[in-house]
N, C-alpha and C. Protein backbone atom coordinates (compact mmCIF):
# COMPACT_ATOMS: atom_id res chain seq x y z
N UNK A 1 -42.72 -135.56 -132.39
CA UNK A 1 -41.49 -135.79 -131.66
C UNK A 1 -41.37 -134.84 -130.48
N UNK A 2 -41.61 -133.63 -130.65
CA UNK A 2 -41.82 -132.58 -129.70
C UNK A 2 -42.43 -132.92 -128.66
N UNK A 3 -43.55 -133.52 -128.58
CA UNK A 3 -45.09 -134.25 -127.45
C UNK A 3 -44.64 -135.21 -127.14
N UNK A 4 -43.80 -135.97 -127.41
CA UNK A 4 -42.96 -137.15 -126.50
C UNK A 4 -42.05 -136.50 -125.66
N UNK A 5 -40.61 -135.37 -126.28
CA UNK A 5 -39.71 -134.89 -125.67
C UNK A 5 -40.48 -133.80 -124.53
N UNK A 6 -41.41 -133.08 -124.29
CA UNK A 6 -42.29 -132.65 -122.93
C UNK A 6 -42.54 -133.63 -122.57
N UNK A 7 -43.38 -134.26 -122.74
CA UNK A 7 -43.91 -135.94 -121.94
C UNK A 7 -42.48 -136.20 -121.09
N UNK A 8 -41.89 -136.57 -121.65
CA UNK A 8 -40.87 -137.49 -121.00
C UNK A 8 -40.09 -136.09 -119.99
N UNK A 9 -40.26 -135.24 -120.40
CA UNK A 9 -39.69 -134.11 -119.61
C UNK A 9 -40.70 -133.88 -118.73
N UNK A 10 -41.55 -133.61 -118.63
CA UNK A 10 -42.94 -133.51 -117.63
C UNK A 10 -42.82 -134.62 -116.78
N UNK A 11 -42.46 -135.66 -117.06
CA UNK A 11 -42.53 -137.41 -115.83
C UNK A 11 -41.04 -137.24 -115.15
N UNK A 12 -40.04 -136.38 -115.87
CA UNK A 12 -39.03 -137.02 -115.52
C UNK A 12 -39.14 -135.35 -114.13
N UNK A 13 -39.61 -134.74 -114.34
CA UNK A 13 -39.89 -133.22 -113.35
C UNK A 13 -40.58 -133.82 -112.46
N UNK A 14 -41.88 -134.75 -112.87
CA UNK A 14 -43.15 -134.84 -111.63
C UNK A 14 -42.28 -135.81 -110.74
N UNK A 15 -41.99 -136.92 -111.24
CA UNK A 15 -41.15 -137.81 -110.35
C UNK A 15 -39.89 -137.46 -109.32
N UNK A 16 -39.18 -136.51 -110.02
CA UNK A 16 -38.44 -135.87 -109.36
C UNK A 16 -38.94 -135.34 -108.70
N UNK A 17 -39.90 -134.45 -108.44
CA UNK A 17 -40.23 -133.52 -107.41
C UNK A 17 -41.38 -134.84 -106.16
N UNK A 18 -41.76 -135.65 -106.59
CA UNK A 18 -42.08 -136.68 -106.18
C UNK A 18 -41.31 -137.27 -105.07
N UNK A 19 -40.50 -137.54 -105.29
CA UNK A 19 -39.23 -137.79 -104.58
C UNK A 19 -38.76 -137.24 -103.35
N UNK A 20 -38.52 -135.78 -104.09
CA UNK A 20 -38.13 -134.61 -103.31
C UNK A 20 -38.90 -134.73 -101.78
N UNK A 21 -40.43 -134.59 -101.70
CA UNK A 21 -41.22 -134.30 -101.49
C UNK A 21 -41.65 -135.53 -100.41
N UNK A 22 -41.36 -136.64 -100.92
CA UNK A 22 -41.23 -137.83 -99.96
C UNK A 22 -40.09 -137.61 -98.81
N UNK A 23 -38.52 -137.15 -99.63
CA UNK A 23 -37.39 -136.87 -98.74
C UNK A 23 -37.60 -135.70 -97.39
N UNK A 24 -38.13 -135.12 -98.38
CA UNK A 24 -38.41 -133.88 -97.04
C UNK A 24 -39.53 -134.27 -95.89
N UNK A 25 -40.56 -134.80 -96.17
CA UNK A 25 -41.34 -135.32 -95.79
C UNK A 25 -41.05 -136.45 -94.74
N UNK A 26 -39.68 -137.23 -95.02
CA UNK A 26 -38.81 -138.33 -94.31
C UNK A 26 -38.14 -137.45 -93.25
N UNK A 27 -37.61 -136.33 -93.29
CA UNK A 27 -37.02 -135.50 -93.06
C UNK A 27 -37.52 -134.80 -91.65
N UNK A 28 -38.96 -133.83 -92.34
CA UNK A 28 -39.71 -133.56 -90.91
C UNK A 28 -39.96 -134.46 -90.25
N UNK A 29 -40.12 -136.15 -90.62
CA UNK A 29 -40.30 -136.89 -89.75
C UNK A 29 -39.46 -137.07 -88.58
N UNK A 30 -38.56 -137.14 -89.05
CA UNK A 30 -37.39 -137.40 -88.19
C UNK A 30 -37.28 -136.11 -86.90
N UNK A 31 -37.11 -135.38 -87.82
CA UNK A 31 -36.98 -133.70 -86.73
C UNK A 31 -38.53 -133.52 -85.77
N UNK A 32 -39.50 -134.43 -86.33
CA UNK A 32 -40.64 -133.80 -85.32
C UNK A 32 -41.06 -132.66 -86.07
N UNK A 33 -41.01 -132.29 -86.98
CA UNK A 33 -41.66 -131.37 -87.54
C UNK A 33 -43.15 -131.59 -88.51
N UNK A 34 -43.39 -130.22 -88.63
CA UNK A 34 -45.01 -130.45 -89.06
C UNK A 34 -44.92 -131.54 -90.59
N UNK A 35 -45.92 -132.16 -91.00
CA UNK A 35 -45.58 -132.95 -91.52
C UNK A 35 -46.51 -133.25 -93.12
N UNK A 36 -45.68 -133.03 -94.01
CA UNK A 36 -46.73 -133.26 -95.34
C UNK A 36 -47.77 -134.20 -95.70
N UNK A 37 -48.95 -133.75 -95.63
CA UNK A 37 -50.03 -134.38 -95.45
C UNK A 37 -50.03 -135.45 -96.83
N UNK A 38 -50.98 -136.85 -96.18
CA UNK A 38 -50.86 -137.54 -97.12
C UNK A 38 -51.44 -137.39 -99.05
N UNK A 39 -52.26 -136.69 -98.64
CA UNK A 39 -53.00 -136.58 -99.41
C UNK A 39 -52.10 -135.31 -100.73
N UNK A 40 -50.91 -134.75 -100.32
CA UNK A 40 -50.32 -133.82 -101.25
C UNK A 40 -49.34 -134.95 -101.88
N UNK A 41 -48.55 -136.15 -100.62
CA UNK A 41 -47.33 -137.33 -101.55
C UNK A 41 -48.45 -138.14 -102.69
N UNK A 42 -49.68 -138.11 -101.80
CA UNK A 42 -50.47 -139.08 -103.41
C UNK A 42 -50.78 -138.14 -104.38
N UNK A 43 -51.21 -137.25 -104.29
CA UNK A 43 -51.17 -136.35 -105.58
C UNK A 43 -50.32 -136.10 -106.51
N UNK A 44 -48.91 -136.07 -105.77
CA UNK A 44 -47.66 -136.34 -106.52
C UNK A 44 -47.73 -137.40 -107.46
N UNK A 45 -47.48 -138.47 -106.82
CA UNK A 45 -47.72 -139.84 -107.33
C UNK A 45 -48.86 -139.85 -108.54
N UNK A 46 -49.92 -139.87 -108.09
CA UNK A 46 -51.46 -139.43 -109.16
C UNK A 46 -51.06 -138.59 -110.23
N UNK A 47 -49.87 -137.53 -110.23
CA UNK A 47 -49.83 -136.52 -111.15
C UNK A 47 -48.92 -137.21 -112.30
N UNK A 48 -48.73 -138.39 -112.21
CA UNK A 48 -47.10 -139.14 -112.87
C UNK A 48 -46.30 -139.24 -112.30
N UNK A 49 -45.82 -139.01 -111.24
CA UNK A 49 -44.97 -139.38 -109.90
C UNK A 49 -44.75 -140.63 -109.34
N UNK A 50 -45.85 -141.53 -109.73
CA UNK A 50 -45.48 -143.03 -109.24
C UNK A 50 -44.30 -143.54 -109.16
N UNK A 51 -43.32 -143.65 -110.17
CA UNK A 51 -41.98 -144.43 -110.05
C UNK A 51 -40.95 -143.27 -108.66
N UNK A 52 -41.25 -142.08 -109.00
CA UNK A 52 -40.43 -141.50 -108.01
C UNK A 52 -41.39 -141.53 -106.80
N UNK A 53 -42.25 -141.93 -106.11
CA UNK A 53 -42.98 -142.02 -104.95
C UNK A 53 -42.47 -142.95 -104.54
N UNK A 54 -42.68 -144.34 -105.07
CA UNK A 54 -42.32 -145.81 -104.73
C UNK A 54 -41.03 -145.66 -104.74
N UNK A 55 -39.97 -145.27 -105.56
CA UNK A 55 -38.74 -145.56 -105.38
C UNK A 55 -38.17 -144.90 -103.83
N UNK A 56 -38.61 -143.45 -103.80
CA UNK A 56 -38.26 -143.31 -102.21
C UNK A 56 -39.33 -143.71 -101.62
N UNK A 57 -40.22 -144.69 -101.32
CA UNK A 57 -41.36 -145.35 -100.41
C UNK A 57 -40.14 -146.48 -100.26
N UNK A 58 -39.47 -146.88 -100.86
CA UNK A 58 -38.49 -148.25 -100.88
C UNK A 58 -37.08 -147.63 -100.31
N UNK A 59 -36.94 -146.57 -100.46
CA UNK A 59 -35.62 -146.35 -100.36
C UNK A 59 -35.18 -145.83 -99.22
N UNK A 60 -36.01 -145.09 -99.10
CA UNK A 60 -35.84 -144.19 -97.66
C UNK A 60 -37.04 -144.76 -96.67
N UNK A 61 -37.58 -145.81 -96.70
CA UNK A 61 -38.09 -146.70 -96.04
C UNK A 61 -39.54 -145.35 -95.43
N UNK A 62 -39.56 -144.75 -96.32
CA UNK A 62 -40.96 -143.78 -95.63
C UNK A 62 -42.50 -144.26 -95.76
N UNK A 63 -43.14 -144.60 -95.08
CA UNK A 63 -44.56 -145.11 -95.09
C UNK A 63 -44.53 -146.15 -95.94
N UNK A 64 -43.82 -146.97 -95.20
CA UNK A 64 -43.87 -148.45 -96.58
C UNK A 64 -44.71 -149.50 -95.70
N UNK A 65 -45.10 -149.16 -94.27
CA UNK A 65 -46.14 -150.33 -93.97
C UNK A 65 -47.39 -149.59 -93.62
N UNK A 66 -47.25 -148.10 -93.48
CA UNK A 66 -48.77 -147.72 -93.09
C UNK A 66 -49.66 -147.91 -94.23
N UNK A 67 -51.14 -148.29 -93.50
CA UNK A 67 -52.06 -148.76 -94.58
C UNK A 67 -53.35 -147.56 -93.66
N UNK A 68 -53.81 -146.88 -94.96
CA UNK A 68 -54.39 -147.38 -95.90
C UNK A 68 -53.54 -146.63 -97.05
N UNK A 69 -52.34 -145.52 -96.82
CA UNK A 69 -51.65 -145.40 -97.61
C UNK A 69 -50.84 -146.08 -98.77
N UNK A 70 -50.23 -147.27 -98.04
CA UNK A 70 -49.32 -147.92 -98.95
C UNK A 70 -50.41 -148.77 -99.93
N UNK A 71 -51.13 -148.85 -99.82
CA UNK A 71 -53.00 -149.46 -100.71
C UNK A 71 -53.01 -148.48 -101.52
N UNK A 72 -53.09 -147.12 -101.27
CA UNK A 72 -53.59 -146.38 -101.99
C UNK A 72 -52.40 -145.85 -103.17
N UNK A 73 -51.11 -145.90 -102.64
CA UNK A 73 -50.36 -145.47 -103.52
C UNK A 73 -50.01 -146.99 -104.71
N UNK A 74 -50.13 -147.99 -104.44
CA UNK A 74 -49.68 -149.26 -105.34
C UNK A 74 -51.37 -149.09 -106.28
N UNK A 75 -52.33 -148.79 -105.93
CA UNK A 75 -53.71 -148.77 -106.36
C UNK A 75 -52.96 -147.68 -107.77
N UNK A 76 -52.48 -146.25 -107.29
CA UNK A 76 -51.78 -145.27 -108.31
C UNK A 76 -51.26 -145.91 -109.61
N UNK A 77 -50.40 -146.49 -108.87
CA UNK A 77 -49.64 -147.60 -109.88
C UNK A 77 -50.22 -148.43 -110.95
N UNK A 78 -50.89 -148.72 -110.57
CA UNK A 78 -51.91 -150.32 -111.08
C UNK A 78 -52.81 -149.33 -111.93
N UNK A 79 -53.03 -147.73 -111.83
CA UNK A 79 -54.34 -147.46 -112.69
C UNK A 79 -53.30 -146.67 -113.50
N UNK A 80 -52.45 -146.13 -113.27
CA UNK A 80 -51.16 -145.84 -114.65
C UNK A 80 -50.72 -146.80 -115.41
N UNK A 81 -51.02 -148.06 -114.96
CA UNK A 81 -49.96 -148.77 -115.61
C UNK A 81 -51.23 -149.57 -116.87
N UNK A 82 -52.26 -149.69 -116.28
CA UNK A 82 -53.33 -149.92 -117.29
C UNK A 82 -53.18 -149.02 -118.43
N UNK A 83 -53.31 -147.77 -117.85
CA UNK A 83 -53.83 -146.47 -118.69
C UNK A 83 -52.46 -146.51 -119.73
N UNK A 84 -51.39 -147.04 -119.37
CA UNK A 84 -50.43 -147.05 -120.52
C UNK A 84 -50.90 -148.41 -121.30
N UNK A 85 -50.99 -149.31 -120.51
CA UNK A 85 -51.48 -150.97 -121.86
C UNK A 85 -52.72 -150.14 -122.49
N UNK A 86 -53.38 -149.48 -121.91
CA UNK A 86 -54.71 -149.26 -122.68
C UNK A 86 -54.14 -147.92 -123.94
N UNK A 87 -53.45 -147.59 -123.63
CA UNK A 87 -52.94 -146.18 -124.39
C UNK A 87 -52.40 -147.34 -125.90
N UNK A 88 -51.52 -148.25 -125.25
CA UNK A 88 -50.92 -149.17 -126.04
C UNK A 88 -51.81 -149.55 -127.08
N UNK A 89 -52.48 -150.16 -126.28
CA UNK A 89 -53.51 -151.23 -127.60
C UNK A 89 -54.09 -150.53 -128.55
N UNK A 90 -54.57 -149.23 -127.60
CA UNK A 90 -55.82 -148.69 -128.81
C UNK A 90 -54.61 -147.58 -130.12
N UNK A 91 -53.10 -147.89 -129.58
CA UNK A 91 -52.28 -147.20 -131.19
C UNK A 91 -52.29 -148.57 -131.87
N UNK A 92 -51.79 -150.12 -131.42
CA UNK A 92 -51.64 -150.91 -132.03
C UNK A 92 -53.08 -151.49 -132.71
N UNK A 93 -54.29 -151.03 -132.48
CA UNK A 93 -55.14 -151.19 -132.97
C UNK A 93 -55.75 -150.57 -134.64
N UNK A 94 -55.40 -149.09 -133.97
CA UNK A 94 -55.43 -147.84 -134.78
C UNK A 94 -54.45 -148.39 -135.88
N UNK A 95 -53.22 -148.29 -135.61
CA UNK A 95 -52.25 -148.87 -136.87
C UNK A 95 -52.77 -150.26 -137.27
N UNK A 96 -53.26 -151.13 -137.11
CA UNK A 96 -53.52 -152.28 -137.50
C UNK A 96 -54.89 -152.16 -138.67
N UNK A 97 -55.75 -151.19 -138.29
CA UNK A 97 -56.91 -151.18 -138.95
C UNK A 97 -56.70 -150.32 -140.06
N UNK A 98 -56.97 -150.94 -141.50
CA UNK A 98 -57.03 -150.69 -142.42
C UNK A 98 -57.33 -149.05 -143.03
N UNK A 99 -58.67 -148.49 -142.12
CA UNK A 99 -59.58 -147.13 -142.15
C UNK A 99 -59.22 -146.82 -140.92
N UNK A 100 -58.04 -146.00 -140.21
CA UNK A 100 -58.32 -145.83 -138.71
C UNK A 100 -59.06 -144.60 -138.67
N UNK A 101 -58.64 -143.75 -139.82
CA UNK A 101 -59.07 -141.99 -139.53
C UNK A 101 -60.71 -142.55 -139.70
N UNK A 102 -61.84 -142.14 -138.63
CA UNK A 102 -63.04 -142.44 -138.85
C UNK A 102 -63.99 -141.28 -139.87
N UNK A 103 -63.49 -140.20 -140.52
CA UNK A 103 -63.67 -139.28 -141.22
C UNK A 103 -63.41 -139.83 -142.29
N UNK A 104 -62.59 -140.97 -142.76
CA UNK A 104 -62.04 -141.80 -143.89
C UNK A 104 -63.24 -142.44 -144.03
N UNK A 105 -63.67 -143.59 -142.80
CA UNK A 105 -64.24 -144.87 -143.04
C UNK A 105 -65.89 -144.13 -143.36
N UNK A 106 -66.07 -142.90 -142.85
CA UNK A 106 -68.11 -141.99 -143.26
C UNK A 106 -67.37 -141.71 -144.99
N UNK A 107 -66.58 -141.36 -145.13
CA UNK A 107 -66.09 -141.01 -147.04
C UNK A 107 -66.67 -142.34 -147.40
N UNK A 108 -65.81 -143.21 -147.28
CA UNK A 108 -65.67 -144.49 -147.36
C UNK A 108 -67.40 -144.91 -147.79
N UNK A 109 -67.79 -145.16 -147.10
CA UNK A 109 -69.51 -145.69 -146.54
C UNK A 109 -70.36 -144.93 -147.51
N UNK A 110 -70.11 -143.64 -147.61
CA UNK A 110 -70.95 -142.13 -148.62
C UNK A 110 -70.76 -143.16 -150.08
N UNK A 111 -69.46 -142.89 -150.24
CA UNK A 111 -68.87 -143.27 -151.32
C UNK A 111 -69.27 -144.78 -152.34
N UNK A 112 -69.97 -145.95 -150.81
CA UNK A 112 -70.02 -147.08 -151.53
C UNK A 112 -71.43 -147.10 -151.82
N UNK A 113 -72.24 -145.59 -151.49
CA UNK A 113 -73.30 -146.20 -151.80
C UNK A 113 -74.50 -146.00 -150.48
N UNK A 114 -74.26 -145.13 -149.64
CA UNK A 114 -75.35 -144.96 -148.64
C UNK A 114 -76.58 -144.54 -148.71
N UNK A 115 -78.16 -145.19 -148.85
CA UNK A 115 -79.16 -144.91 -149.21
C UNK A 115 -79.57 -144.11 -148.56
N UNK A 116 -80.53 -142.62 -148.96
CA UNK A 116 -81.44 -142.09 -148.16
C UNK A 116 -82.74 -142.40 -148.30
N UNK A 117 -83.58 -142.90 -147.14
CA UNK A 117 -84.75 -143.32 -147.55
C UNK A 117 -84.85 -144.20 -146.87
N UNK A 118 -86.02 -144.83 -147.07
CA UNK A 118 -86.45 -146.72 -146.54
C UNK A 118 -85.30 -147.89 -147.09
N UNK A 119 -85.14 -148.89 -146.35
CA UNK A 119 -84.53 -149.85 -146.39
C UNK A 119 -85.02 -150.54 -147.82
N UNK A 120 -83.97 -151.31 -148.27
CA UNK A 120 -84.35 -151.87 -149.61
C UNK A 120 -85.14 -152.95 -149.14
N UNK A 121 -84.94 -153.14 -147.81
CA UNK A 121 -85.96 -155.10 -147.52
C UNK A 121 -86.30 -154.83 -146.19
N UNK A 122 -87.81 -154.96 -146.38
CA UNK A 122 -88.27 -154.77 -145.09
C UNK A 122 -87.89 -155.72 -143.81
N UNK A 123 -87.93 -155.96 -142.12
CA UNK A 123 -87.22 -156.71 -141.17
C UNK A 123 -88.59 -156.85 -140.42
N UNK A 124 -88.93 -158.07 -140.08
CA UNK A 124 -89.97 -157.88 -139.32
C UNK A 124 -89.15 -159.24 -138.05
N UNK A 125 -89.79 -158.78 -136.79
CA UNK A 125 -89.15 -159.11 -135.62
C UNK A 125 -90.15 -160.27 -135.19
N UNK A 126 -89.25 -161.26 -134.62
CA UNK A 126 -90.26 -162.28 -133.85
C UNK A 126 -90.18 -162.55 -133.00
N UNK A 127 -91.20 -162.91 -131.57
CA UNK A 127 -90.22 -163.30 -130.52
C UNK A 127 -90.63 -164.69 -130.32
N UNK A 128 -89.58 -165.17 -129.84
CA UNK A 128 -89.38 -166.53 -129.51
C UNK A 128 -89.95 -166.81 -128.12
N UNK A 129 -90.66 -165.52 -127.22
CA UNK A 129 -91.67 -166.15 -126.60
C UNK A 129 -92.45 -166.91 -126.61
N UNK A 130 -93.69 -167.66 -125.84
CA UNK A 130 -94.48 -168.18 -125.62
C UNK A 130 -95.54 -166.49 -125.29
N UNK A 131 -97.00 -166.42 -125.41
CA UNK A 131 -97.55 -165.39 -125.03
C UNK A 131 -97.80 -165.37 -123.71
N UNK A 132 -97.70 -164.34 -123.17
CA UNK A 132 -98.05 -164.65 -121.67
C UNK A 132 -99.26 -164.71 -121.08
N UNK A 133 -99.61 -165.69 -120.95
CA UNK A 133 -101.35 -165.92 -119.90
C UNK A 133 -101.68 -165.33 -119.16
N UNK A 134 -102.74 -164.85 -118.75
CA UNK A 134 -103.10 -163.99 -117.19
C UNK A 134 -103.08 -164.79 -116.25
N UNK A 135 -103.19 -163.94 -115.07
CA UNK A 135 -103.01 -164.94 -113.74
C UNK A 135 -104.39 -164.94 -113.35
């Protein structure tokens, strides 16, 4: 419970400062001032910052048509948002499978019977080639 309540405290900091960081960034624009390089707002974003990048990319209308930026930050998006379906599946997997702890399923295997030694039946391989002729 603890590793969720940081998590969610860690996204809800990166995004925020995400944000921040876009505003100010909107900010020197305006004034002509020196100007936060792109490569520190995608890092933001990259760090868990995505929802607060895009939300001021939308809001405060900052670099919402320059490209190759606005590519690169929706690209951010699209590989977080996997990395959570993929985070997803492989718990709903884990809970679904009978043996998830794999330290269980080697007990398991020891336990039913794992031979040391030669195979009880020998395997001999065939190929379904033709032999090959010389040229």
């Amino acid at each position: 419970m603890i590793f969720f309540a940081c998590l969610l405290f860690y996204l809800g900091f990166v995004n925020l400062m995400a944000y921040r960081v876009f505003a100010d960034d909107k900010q020197r624009a305006i004034r002509k001032d020196q100007r936060t390089p792109e490569v520190t707002l995608l890092w933001w974003a990259r760090m868990g910052g995505w929802f607060g990048a895009k939300y001021a990319q939308q809001k405060l209308r900052h670099k919402s048509y320059k490209e190759p930026f606005r590519s690169r930050l929706n690209i951010i998006g699209m590989v977080h948002s996997m990395t959570v379906v993929a985070i997803i599946l492989t718990l709903l997997v884990v809970a679904v499978t009978p043996h998830s702890n794999p330290f269980m399923q080697v007990s398991q295997m020891i336990q039913d019977g794992w031979q040391v030694g030669p195979p009880a039946q020998e395997s001999v391989l065939v190929s379904l080639r033709p032999p090959a002729g010389r040229p």
